[in-house]
Protein backbone atom coordinates (compact mmCIF):
# COMPACT_ATOMS: atom_id res chain seq x y z
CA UNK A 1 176.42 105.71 117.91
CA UNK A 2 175.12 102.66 119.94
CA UNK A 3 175.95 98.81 118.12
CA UNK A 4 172.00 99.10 118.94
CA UNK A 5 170.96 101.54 117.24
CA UNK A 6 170.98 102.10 113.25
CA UNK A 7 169.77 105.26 111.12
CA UNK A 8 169.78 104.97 107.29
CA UNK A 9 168.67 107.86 105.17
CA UNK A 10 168.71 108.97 101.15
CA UNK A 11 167.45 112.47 100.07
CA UNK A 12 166.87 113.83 96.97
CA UNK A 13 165.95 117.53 95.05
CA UNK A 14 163.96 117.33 92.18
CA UNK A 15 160.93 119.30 90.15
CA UNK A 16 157.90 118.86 92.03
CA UNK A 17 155.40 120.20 94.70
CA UNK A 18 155.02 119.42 98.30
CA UNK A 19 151.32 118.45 97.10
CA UNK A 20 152.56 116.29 94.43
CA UNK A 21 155.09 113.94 96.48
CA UNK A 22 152.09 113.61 99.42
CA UNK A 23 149.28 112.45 96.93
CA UNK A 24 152.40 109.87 95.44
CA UNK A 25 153.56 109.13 99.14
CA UNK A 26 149.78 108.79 100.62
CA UNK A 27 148.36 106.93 96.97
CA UNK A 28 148.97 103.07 98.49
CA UNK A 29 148.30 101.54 94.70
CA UNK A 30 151.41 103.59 93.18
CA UNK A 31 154.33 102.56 95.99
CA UNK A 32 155.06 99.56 93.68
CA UNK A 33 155.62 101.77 90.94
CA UNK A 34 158.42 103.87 92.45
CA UNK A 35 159.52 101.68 95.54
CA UNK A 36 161.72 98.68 95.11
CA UNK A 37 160.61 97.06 97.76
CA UNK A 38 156.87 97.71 98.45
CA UNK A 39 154.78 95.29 97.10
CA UNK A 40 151.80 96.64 99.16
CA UNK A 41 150.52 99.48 101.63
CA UNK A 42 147.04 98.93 103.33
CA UNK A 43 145.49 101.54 105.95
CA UNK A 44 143.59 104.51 106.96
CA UNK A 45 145.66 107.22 106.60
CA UNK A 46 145.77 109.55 109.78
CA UNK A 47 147.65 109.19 113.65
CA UNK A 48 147.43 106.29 115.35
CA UNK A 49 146.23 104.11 112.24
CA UNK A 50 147.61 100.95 112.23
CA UNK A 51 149.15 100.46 108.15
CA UNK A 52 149.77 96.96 106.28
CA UNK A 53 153.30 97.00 104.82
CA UNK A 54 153.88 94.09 102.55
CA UNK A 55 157.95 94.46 101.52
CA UNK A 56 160.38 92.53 99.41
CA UNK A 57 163.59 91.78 100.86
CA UNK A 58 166.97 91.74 98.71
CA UNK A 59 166.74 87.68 98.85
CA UNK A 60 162.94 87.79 97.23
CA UNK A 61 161.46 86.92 100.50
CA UNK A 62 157.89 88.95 101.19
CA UNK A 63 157.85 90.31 104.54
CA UNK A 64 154.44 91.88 106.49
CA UNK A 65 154.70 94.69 108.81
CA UNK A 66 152.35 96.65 111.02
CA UNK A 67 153.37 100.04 111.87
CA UNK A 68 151.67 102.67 112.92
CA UNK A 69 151.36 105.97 111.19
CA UNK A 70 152.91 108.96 113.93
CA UNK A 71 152.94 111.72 111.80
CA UNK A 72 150.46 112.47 109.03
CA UNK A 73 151.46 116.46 107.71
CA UNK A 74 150.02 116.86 104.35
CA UNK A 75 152.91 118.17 102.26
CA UNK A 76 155.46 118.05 104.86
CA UNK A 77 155.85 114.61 107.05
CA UNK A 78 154.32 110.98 106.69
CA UNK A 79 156.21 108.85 109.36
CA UNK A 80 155.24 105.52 111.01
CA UNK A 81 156.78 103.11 113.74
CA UNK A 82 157.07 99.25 114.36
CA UNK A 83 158.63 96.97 116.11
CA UNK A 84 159.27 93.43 116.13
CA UNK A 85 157.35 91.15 118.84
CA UNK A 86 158.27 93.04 121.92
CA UNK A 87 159.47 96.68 122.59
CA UNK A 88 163.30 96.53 122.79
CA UNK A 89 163.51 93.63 120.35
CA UNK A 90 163.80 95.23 116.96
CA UNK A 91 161.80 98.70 116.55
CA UNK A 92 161.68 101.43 113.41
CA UNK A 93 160.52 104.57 113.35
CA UNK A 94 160.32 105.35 109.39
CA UNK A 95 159.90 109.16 107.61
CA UNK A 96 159.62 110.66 104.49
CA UNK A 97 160.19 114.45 104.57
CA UNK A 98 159.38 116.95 102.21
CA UNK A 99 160.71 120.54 101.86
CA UNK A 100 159.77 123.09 99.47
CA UNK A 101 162.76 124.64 97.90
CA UNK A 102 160.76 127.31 95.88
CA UNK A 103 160.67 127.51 92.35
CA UNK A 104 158.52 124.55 91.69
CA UNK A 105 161.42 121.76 93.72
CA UNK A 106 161.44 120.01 96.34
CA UNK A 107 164.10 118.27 98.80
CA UNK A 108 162.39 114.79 99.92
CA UNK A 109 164.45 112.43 102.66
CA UNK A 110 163.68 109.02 103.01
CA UNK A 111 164.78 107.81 106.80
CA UNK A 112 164.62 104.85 108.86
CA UNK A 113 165.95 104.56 112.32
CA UNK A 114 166.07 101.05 114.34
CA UNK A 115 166.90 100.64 117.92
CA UNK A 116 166.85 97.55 119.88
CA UNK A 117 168.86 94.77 120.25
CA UNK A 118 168.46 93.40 116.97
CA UNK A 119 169.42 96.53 115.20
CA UNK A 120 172.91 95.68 115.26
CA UNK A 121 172.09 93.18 112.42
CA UNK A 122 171.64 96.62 110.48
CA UNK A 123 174.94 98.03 110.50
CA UNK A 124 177.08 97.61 107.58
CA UNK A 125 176.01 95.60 104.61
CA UNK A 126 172.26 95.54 105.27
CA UNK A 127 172.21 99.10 106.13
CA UNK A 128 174.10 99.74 102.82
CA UNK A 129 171.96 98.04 101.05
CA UNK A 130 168.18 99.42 102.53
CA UNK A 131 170.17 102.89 101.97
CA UNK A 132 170.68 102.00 98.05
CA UNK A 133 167.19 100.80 98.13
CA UNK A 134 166.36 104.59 99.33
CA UNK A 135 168.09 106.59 96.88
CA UNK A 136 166.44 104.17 93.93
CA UNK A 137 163.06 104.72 95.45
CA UNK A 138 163.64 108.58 95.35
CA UNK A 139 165.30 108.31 92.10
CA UNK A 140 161.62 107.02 91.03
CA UNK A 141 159.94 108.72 92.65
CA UNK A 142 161.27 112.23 90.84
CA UNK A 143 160.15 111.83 87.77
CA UNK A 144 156.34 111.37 88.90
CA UNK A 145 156.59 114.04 90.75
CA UNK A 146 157.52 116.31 88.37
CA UNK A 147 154.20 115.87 86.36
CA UNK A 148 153.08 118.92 85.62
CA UNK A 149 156.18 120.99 86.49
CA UNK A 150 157.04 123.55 84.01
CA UNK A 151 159.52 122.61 81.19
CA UNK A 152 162.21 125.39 82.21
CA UNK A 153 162.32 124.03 86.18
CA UNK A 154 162.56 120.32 84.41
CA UNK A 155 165.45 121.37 82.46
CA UNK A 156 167.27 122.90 85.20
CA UNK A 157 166.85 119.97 87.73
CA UNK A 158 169.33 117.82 84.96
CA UNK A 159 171.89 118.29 87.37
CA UNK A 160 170.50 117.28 90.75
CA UNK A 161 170.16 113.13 91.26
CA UNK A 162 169.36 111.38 94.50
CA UNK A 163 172.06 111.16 96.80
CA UNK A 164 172.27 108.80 99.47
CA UNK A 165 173.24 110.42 102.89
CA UNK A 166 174.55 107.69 105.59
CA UNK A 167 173.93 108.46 109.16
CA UNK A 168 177.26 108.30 111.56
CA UNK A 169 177.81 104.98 113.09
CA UNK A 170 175.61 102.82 110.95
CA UNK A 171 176.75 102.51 107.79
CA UNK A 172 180.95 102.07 107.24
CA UNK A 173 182.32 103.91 104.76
């Protein structure tokens, strides 16, 4: 993989529906609950719509982005892209994934790919960290999606936890 290009991603199995994680994923007011480092989502929610993404960094700074959403597939895909400035500079393409594993559980992977030439600021330690930042967001999220899951399904998902899944060539091992 390119020193200019960087993919993190964390995935996780858990109780839920695919209906469940969208209405948490697509409800703006709730990311603070279950994300670490949202502090705020703003935006119309379909293709092309340009979203407000207010994030905290590991440092406490607040950071605004701008993407715009590129995939909007209820119960499947919610995915958005940025950049930084200029095209070439620093851009993101960010997805959240959901697959239903039957029996009332679903797989969800949290991904964000940067290419560009500041992207090799990503590789190691930050890229670690944002991937960390992943699982503990899933990890969170899990137990709001399983609302409303049947008890036996709950019981049996005991043994499945978040599990952060580096991508090749971003993140050292």
């Amino acid at each position: 993989m390119s020193l200019f290009t960087c993919e993190v991603s964390a995935e996780a199995e858990f109780p839920g529906t695919p209906e469940t994680v969208w209405q948490l994923l697509t409800d703006h007011d709730r990311y603070p609950q279950w994300h670490p480092v949202v502090v705020r989502v703003e935006g119309e929610l379909a293709v092309g719509a340009r979203q407000t993404e207010v994030v905290r960094t590991a440092s406490g700074r607040e950071l605004t982005f701008r993407p715009v959403l590129t995939v909007v597939d209820p119960g499947r895909e919610l995915s958005r892209a940025g950049r930084l400035l200029v095209p070439g500079l620093l851009d993101n393409k960010h997805s959240y994934l959901i697959t239903d594993l039957g029996d009332g559980r679903v797989r969800v992977v949290q991904s964000e790919g940067f290419t560009g030439l500041l992207a090799a600021f990503f590789h190691g330690r930050t890229a670690r960290d944002t991937q960390a930042r992943f699982a503990t967001a899933l990890a969170n999220l899990a137990p709001l999606a399983a609302v409303g899951v049947t008890v036996a399904v709950a019981a049996a998902s005991d043994q499945a936890a978040p599990v952060a899944q580096p991508a090749a060539g971003c993140v050292a091992g």
